[in-house]
N, C-alpha and C. Protein backbone atom coordinates (compact mmCIF):
# COMPACT_ATOMS: atom_id res chain seq x y z
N UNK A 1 -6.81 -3.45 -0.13
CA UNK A 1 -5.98 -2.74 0.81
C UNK A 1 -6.38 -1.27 0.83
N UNK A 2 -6.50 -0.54 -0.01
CA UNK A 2 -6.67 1.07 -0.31
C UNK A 2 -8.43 0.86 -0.06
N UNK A 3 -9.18 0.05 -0.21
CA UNK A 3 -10.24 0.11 0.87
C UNK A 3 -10.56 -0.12 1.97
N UNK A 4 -9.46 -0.55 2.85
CA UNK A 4 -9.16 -0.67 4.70
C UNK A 4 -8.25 0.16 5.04
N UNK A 5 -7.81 1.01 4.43
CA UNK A 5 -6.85 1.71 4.65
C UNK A 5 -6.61 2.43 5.89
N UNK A 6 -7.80 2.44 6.51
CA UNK A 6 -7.66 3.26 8.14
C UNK A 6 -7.57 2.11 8.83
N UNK A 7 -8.12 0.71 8.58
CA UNK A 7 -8.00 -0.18 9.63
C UNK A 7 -6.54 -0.88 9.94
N UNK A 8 -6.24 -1.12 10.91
CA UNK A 8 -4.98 -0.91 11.20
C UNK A 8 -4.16 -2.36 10.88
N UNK A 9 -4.50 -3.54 10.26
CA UNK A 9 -3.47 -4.30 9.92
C UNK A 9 -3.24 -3.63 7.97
N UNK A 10 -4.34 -2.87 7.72
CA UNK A 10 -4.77 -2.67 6.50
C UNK A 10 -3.53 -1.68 6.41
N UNK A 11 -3.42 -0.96 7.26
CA UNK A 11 -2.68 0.64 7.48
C UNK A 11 -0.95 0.55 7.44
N UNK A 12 -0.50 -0.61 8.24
CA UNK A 12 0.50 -1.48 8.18
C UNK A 12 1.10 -1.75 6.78
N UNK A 13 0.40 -2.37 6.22
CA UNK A 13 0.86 -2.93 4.81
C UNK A 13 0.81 -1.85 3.88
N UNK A 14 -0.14 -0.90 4.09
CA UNK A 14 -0.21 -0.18 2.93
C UNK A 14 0.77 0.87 3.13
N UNK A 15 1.90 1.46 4.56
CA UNK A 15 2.89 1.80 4.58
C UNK A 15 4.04 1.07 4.06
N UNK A 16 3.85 -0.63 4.28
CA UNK A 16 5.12 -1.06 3.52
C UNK A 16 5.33 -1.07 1.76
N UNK A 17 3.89 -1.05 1.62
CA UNK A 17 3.78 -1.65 0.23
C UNK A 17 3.75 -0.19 -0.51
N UNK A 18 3.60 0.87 0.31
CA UNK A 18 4.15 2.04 0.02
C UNK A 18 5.68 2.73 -0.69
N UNK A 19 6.27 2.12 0.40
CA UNK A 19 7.94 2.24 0.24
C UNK A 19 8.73 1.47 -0.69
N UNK A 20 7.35 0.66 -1.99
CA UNK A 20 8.24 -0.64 -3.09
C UNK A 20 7.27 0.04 -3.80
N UNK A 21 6.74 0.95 -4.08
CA UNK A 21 5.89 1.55 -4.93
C UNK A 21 6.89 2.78 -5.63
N UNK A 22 6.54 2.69 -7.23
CA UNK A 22 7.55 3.52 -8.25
C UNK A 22 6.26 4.63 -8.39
N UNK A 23 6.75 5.99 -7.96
CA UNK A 23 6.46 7.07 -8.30
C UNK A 23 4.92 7.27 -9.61
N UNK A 24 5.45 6.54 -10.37
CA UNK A 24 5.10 6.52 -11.94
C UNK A 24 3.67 4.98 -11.90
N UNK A 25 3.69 4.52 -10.49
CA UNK A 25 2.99 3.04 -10.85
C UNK A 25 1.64 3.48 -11.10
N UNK A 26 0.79 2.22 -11.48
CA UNK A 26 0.06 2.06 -11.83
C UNK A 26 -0.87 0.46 -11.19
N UNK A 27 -2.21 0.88 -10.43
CA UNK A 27 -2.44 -0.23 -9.94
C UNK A 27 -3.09 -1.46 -10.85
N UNK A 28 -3.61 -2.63 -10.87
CA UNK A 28 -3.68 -4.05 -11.67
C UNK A 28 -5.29 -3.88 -11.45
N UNK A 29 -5.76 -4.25 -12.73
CA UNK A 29 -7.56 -4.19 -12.27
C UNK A 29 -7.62 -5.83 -12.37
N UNK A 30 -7.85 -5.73 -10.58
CA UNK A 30 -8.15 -6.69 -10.07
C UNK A 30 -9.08 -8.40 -10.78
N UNK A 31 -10.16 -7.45 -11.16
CA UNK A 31 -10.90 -8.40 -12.51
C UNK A 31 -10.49 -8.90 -13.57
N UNK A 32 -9.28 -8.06 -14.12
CA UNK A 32 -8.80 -8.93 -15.40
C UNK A 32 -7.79 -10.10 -15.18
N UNK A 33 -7.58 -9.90 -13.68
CA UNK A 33 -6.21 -11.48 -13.73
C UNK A 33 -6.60 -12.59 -13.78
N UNK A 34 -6.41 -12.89 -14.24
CA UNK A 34 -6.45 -14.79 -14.22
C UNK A 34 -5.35 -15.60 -13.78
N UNK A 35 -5.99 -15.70 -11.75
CA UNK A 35 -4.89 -16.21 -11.17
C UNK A 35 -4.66 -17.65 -11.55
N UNK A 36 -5.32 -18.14 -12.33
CA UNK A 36 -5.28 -19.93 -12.52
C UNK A 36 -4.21 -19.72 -13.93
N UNK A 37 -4.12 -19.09 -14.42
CA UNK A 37 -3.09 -18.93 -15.32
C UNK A 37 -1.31 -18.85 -14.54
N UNK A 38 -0.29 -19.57 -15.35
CA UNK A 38 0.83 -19.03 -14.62
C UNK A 38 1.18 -17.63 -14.09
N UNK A 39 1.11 -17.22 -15.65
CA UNK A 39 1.46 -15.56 -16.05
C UNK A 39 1.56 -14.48 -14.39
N UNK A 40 0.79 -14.57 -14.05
CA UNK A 40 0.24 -13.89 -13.17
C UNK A 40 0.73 -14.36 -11.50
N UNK A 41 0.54 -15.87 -11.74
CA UNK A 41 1.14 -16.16 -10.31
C UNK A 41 2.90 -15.73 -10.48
N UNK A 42 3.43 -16.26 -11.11
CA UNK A 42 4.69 -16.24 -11.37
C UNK A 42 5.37 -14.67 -11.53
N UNK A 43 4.68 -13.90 -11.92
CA UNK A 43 4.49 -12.21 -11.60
C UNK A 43 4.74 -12.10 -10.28
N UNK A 44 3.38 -12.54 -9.85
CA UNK A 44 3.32 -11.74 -8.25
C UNK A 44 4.52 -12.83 -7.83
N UNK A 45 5.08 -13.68 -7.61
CA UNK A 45 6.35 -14.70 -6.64
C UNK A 45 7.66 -13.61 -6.99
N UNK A 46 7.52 -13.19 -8.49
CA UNK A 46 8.89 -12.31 -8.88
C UNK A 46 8.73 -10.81 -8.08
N UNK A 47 7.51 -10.44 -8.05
CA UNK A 47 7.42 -9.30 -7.18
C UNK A 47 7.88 -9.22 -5.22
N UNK A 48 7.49 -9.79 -5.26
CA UNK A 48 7.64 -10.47 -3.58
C UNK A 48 9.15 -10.42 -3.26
N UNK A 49 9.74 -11.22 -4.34
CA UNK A 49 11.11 -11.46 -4.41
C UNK A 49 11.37 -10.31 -4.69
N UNK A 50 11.70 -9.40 -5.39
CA UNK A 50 12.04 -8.37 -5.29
C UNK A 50 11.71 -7.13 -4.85
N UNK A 51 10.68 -7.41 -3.52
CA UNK A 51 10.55 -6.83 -2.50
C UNK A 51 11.40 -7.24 -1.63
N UNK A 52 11.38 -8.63 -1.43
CA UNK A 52 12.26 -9.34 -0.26
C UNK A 52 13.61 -8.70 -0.33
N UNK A 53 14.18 -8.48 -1.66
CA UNK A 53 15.74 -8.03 -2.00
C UNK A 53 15.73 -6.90 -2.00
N UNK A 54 15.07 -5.98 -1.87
CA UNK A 54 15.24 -4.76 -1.30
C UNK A 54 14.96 -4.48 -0.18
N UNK A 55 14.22 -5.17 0.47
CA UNK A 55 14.65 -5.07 2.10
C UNK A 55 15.12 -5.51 2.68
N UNK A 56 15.95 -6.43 2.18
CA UNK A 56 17.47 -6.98 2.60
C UNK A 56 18.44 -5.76 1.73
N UNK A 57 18.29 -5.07 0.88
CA UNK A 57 19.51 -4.55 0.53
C UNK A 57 20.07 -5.52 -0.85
N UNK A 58 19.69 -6.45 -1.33
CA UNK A 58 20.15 -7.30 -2.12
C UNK A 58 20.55 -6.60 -3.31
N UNK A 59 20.57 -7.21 -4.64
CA UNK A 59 20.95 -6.98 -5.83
C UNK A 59 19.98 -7.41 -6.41
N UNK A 60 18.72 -6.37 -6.77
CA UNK A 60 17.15 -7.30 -7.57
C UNK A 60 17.63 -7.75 -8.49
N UNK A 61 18.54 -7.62 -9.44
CA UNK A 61 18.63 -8.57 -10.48
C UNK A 61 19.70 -9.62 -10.22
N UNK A 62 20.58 -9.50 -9.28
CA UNK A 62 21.37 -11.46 -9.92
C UNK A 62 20.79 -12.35 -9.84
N UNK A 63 20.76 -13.15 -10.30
CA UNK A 63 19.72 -14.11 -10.85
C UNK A 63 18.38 -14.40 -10.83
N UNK A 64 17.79 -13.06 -11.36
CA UNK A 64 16.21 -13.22 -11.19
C UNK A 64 15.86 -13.96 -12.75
N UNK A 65 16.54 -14.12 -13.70
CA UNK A 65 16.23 -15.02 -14.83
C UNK A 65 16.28 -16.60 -14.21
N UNK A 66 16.90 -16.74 -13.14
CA UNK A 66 16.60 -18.25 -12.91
C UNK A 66 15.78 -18.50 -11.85
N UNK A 67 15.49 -17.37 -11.41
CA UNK A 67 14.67 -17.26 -10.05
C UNK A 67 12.76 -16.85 -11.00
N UNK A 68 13.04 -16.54 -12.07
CA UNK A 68 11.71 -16.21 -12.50
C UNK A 68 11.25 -17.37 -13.44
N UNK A 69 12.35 -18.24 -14.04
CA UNK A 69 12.28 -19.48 -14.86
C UNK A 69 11.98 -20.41 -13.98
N UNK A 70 12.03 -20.92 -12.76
CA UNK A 70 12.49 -21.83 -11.93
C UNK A 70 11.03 -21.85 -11.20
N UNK A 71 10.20 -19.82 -11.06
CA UNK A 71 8.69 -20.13 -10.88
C UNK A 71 8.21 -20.21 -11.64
N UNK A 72 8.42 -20.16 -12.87
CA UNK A 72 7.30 -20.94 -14.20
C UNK A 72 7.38 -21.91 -14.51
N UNK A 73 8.45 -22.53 -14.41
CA UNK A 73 8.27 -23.86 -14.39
C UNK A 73 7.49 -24.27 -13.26
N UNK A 74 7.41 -24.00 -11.92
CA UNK A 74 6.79 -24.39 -11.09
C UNK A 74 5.66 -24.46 -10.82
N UNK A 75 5.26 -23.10 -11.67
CA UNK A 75 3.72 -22.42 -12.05
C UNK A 75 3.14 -23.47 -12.92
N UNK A 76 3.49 -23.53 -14.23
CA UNK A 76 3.16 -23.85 -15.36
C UNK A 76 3.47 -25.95 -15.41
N UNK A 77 3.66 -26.23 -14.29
CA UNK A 77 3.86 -27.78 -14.47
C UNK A 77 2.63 -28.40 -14.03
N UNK A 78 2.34 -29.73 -14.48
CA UNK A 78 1.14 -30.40 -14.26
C UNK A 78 1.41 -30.69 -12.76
N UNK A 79 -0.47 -31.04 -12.41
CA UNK A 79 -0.20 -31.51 -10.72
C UNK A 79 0.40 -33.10 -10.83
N UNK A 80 0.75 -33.24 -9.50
CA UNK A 80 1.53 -34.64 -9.60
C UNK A 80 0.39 -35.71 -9.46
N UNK A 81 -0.39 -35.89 -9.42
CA UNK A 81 -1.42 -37.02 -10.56
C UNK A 81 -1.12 -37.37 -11.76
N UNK A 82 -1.40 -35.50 -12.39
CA UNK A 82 -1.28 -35.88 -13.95
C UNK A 82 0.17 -36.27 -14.76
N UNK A 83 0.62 -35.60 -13.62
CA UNK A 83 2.21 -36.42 -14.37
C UNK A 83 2.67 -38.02 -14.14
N UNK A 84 2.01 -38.31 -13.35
CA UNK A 84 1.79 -39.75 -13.27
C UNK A 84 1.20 -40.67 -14.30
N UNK A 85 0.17 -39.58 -14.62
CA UNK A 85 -0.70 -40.66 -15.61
C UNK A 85 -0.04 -40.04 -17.07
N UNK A 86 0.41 -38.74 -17.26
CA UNK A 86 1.12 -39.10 -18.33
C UNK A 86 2.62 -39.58 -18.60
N UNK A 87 3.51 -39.77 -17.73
CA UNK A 87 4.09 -41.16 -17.82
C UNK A 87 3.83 -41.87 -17.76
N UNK A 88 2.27 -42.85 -17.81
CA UNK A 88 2.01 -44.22 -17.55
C UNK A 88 1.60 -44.45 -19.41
N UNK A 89 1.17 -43.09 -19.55
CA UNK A 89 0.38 -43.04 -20.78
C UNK A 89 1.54 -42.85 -21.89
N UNK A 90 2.67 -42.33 -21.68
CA UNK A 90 3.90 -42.52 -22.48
C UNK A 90 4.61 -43.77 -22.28
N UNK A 91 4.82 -44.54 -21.41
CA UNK A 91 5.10 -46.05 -21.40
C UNK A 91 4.55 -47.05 -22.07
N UNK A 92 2.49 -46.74 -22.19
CA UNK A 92 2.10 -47.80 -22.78
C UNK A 92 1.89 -47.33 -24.19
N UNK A 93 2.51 -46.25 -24.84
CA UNK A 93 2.73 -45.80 -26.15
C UNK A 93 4.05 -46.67 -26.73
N UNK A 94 4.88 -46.92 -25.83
CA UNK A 94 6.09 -47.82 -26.37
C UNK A 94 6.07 -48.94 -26.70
């Protein structure tokens, strides 16, 4: 984004994403995330969300402990294959 910054859908966002920016921030080096990890997706869904609730006016915190549990679990769960085969694989353990 801060390298399109004159181009104009680039220019757009980087005014909004302006106005959810803390004085004091600090930007993410890009290279060290590991989006295949939860950690990180489940970060950025809690961020979003509490962008979304401040531009509604909301309350960022009521229930962002179940709103941030609810994406790690979502993050952090097997694809639905593998949960297939490991319930098939816990059945024929019985």
């Amino acid at each position: 984004m801060l390298q399109h910054v004159g181009e104009k859908p680039y220019r757009d966002l980087y005014f909004w994403v302006g106005e959810h920016m803390h004085q004091h921030f600090m930007l993410p080096a890009d290279e060290l995330i590991d989006t295949t990890l939860p950690g990180p997706r489940v970060n950025l869904a809690v961020l979003k969300e509490l962008a979304r609730r401040a531009d509604k006016g909301e309350d960022p915190l009521l229930a962002i402990e179940e709103f941030y549990a609810a994406e790690f679990r979502r993050a952090a769960s097997p694809p639905p294959g593998l949960r297939a085969l490991l319930a098939a694989l816990a059945r024929d353990r019985r």
